[in-house]
PDB file of N, CA and C in Angstrom:
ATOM      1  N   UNK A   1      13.643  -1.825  -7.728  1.00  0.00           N
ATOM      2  CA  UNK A   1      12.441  -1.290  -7.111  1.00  0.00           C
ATOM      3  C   UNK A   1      11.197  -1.714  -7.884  1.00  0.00           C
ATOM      4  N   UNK A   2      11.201  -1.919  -9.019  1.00  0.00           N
ATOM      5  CA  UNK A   2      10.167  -2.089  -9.979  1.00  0.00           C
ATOM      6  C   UNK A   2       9.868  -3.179  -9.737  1.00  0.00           C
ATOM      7  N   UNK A   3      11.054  -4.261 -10.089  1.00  0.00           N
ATOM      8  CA  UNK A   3      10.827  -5.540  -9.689  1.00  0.00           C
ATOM      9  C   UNK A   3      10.376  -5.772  -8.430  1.00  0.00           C
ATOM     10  N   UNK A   4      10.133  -5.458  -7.024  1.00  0.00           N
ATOM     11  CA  UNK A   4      10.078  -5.655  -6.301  1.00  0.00           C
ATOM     12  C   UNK A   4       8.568  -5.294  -6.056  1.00  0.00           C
ATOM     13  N   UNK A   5       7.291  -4.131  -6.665  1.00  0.00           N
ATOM     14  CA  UNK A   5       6.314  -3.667  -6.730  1.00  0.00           C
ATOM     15  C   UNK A   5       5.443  -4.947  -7.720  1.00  0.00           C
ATOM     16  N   UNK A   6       6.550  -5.778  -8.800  1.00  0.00           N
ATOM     17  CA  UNK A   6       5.904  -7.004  -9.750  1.00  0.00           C
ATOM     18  C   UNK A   6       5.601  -7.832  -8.866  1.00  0.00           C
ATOM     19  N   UNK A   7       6.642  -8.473  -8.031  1.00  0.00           N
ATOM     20  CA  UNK A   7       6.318  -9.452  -7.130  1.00  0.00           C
ATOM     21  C   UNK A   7       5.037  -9.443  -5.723  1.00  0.00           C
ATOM     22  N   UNK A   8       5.404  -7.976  -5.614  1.00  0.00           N
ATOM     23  CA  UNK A   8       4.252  -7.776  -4.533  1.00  0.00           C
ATOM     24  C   UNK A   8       2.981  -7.659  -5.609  1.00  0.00           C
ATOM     25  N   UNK A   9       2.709  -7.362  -6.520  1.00  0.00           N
ATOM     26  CA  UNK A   9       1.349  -7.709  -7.551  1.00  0.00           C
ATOM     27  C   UNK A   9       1.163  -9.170  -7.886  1.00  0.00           C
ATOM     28  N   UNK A  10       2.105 -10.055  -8.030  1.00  0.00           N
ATOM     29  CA  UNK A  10       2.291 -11.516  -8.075  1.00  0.00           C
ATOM     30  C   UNK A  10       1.610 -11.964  -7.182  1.00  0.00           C
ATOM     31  N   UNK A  11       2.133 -11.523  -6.289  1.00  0.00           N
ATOM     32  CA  UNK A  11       1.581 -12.385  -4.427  1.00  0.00           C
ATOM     33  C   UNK A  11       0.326 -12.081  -4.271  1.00  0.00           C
ATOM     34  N   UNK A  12      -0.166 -10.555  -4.622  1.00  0.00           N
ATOM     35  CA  UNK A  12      -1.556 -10.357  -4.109  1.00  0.00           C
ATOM     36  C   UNK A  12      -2.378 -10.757  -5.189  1.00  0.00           C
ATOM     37  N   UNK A  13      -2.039 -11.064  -6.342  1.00  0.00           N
ATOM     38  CA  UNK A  13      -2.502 -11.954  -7.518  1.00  0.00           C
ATOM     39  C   UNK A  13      -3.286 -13.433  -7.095  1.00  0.00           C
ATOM     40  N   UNK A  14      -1.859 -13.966  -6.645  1.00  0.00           N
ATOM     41  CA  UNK A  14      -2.165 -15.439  -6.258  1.00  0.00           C
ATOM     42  C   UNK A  14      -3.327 -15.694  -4.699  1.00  0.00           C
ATOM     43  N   UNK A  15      -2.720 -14.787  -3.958  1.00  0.00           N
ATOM     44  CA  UNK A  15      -3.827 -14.901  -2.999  1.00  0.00           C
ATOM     45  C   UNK A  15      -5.585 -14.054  -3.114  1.00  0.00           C
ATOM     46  N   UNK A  16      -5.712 -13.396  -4.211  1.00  0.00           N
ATOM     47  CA  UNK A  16      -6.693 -13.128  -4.718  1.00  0.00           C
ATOM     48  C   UNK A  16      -7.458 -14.639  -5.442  1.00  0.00           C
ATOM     49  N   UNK A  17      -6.394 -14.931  -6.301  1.00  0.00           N
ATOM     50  CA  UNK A  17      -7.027 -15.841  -7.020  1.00  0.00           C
ATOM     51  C   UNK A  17      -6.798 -17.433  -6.232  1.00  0.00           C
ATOM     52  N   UNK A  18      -6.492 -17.820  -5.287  1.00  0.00           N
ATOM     53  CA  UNK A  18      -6.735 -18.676  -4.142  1.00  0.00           C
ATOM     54  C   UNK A  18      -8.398 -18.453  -3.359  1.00  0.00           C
ATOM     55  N   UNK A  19      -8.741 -17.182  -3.049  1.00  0.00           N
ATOM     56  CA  UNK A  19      -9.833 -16.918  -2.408  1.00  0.00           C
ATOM     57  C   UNK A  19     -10.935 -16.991  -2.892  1.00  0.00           C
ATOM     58  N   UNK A  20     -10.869 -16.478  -4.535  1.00  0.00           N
ATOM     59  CA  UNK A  20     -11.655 -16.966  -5.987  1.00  0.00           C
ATOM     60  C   UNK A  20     -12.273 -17.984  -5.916  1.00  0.00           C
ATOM     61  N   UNK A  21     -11.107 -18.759  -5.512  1.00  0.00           N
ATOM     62  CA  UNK A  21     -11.169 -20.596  -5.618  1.00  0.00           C
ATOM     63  C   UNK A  21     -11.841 -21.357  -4.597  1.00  0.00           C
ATOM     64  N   UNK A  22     -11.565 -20.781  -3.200  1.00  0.00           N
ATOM     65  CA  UNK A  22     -12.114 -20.920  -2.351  1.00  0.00           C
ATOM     66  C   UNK A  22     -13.611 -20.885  -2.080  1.00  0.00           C
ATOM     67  N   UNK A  23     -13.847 -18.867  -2.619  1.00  0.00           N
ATOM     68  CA  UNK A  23     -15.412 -18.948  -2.667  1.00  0.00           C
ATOM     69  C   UNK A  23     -16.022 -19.885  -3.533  1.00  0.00           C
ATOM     70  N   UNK A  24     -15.416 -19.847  -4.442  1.00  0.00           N
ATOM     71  CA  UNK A  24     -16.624 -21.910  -5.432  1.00  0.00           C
ATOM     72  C   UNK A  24     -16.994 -22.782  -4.977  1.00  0.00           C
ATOM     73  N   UNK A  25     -16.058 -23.168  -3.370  1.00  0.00           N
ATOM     74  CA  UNK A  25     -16.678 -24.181  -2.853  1.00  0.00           C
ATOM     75  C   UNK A  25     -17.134 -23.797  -1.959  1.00  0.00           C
ATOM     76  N   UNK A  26     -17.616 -22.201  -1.344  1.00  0.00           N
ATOM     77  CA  UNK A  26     -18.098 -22.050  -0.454  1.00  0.00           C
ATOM     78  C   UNK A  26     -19.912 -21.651  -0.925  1.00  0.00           C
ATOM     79  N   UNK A  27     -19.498 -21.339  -2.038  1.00  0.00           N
ATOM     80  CA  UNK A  27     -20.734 -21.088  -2.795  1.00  0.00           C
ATOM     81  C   UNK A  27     -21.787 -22.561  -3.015  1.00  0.00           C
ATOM     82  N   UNK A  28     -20.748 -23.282  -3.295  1.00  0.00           N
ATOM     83  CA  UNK A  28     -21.411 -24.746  -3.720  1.00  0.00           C
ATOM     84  C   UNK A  28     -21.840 -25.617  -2.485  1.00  0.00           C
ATOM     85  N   UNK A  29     -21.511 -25.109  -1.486  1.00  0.00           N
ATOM     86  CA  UNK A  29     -21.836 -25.941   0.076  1.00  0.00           C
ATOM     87  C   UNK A  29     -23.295 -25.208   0.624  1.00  0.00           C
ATOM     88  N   UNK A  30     -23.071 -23.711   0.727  1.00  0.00           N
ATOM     89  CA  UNK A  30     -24.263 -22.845   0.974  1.00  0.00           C
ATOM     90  C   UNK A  30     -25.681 -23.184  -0.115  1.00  0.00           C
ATOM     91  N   UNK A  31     -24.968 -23.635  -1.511  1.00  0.00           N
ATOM     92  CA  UNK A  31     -26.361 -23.627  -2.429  1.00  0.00           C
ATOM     93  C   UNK A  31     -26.869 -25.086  -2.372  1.00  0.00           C
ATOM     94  N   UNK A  32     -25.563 -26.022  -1.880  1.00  0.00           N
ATOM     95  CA  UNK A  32     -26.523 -27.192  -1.817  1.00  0.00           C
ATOM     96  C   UNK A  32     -27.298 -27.704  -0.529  1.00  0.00           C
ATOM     97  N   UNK A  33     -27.167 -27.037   0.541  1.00  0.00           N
ATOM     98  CA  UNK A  33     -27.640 -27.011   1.712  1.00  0.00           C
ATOM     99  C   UNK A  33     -29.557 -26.784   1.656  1.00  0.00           C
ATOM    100  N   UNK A  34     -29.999 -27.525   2.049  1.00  0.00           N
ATOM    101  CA  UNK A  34     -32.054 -26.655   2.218  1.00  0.00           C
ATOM    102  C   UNK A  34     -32.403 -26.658   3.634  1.00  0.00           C
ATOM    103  N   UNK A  35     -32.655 -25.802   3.969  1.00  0.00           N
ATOM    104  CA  UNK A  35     -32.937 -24.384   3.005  1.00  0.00           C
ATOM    105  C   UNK A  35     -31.692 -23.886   2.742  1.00  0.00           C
ATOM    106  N   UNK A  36     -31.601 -23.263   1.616  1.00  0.00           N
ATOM    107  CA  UNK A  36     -30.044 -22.305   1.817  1.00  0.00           C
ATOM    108  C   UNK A  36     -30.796 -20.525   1.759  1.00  0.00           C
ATOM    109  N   UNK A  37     -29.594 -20.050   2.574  1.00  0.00           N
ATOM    110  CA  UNK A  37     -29.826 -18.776   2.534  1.00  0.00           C
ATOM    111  C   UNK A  37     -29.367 -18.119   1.452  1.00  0.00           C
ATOM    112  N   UNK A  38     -30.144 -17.308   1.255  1.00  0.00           N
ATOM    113  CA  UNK A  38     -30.007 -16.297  -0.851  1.00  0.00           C
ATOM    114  C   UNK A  38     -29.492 -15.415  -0.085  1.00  0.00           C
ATOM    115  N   UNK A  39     -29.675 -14.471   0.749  1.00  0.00           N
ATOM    116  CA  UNK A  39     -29.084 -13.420   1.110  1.00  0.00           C
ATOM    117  C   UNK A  39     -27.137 -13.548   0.931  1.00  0.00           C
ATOM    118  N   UNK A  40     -26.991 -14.899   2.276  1.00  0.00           N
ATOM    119  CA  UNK A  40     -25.473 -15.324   1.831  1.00  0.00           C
ATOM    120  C   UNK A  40     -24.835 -15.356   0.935  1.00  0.00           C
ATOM    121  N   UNK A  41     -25.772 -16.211  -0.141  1.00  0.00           N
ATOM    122  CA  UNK A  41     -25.185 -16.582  -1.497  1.00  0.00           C
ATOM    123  C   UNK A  41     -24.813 -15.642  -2.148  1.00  0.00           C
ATOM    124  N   UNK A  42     -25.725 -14.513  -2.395  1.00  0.00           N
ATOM    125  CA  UNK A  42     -25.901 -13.223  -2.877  1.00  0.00           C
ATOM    126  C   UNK A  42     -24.528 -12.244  -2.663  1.00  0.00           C
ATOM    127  N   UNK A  43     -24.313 -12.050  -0.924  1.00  0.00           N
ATOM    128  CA  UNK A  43     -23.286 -11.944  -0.699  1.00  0.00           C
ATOM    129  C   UNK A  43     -21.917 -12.312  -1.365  1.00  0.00           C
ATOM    130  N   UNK A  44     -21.977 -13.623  -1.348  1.00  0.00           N
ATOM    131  CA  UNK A  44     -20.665 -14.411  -1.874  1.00  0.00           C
ATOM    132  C   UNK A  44     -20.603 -14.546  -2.980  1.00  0.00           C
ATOM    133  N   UNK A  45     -21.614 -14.025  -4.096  1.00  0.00           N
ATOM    134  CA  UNK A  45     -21.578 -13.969  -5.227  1.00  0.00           C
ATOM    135  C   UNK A  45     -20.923 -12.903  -5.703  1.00  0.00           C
ATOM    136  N   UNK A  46     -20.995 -11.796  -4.725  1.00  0.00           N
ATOM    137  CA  UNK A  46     -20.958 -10.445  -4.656  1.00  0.00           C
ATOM    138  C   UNK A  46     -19.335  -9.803  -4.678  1.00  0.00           C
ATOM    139  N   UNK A  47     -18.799 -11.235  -3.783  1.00  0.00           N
ATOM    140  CA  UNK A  47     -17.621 -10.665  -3.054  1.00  0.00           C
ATOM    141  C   UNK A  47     -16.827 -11.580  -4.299  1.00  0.00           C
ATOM    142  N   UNK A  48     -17.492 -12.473  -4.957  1.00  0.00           N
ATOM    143  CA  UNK A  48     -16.627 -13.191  -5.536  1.00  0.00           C
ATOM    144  C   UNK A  48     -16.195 -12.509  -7.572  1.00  0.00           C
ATOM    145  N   UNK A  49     -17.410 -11.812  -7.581  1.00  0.00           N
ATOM    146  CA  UNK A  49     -17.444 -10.532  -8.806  1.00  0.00           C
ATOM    147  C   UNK A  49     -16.493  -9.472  -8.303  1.00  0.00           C
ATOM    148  N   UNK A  50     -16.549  -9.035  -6.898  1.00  0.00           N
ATOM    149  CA  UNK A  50     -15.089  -7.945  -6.776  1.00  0.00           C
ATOM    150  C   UNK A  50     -14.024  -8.758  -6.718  1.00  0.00           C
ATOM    151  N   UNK A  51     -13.682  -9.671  -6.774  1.00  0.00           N
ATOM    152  CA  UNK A  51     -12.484 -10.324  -6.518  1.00  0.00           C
ATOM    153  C   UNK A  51     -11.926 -10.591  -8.253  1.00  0.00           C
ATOM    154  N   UNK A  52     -12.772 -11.030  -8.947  1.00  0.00           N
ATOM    155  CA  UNK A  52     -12.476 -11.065 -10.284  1.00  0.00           C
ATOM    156  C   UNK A  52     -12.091  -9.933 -10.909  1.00  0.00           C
ATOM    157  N   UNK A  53     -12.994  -8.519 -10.692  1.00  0.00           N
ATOM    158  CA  UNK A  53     -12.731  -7.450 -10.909  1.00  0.00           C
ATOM    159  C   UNK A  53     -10.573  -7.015 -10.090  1.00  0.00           C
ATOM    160  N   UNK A  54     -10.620  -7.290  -9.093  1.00  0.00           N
ATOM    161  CA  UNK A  54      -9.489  -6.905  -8.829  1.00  0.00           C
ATOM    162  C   UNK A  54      -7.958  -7.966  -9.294  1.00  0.00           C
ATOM    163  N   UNK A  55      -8.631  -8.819  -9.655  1.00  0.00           N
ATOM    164  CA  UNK A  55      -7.490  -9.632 -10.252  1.00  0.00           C
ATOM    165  C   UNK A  55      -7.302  -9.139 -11.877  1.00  0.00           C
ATOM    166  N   UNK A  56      -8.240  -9.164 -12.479  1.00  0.00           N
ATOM    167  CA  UNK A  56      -8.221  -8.663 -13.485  1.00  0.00           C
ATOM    168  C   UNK A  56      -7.365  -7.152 -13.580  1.00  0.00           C
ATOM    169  N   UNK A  57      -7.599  -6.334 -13.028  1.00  0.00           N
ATOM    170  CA  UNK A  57      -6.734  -5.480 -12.907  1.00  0.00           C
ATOM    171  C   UNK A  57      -5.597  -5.372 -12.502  1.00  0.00           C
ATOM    172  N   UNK A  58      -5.086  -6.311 -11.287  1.00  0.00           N
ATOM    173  CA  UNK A  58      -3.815  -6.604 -11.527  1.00  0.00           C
ATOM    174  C   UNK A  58      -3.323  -7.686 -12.351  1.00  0.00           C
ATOM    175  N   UNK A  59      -3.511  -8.342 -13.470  1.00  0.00           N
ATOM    176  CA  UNK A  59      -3.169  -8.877 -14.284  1.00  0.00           C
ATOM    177  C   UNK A  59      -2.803  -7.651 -15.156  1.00  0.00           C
ATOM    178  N   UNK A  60      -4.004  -6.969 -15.354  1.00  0.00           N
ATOM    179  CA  UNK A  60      -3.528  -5.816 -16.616  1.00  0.00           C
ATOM    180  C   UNK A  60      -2.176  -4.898 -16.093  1.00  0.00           C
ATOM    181  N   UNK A  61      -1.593  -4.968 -14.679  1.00  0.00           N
ATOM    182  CA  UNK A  61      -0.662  -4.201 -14.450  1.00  0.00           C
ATOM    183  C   UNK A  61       0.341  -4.801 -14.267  1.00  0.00           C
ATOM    184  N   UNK A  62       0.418  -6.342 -15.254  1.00  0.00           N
ATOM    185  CA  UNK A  62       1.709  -7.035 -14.842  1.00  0.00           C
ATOM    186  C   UNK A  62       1.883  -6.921 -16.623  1.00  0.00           C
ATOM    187  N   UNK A  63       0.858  -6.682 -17.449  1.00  0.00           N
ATOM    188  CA  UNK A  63       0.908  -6.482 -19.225  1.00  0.00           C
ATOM    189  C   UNK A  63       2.169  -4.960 -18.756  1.00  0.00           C
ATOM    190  N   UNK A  64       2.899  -5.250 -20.193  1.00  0.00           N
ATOM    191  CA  UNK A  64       3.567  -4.465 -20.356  1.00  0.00           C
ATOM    192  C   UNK A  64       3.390  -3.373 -21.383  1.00  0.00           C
ATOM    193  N   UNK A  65       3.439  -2.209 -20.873  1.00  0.00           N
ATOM    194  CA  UNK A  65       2.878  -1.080 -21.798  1.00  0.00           C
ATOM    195  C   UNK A  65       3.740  -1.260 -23.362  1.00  0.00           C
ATOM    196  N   UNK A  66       2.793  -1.322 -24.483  1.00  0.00           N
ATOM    197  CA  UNK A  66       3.929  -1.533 -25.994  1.00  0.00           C
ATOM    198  C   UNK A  66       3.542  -0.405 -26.764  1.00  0.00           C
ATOM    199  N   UNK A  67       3.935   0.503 -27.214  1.00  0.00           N
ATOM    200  CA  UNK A  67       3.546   1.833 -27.632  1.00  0.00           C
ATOM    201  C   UNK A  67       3.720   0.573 -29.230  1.00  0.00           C
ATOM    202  N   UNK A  68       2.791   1.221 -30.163  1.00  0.00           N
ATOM    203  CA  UNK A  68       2.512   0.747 -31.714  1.00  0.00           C
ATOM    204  C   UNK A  68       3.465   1.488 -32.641  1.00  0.00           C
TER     205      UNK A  68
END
């Protein structure tokens, strides 16, 4: 069962950090465009800081608790 809650954190890991990857070049198409829209960018800057935030946290829930 445990194992099976790792893998489903794995998967939503990788497709987190696929979308990460994604927004860079969506960021880099919108900013090199003129005019570009700031509002968008802003947006996608936005969505791309919660996405880091939530990978990061499931990374920390694939660390294994080590009592000292």
């Amino acid at each position: 069962m445990i194992d099976d809650n790792l893998d489903e954190v794995r998967k939503r890991l990788s497709e987190l950090r696929t979308e990460h990857r994604d927004l860079d070049d969506v960021i880099s198409r919108v900013s090199e465009g003129l005019p570009f829209d700031q509002l968008r960018l802003q947006r996608l800057k936005k969505r791309k800081l919660a996405l880091k935030d939530d990978i990061t946290r499931l990374e920390n829930m694939l660390i294994p608790d080590i009592i000292a």
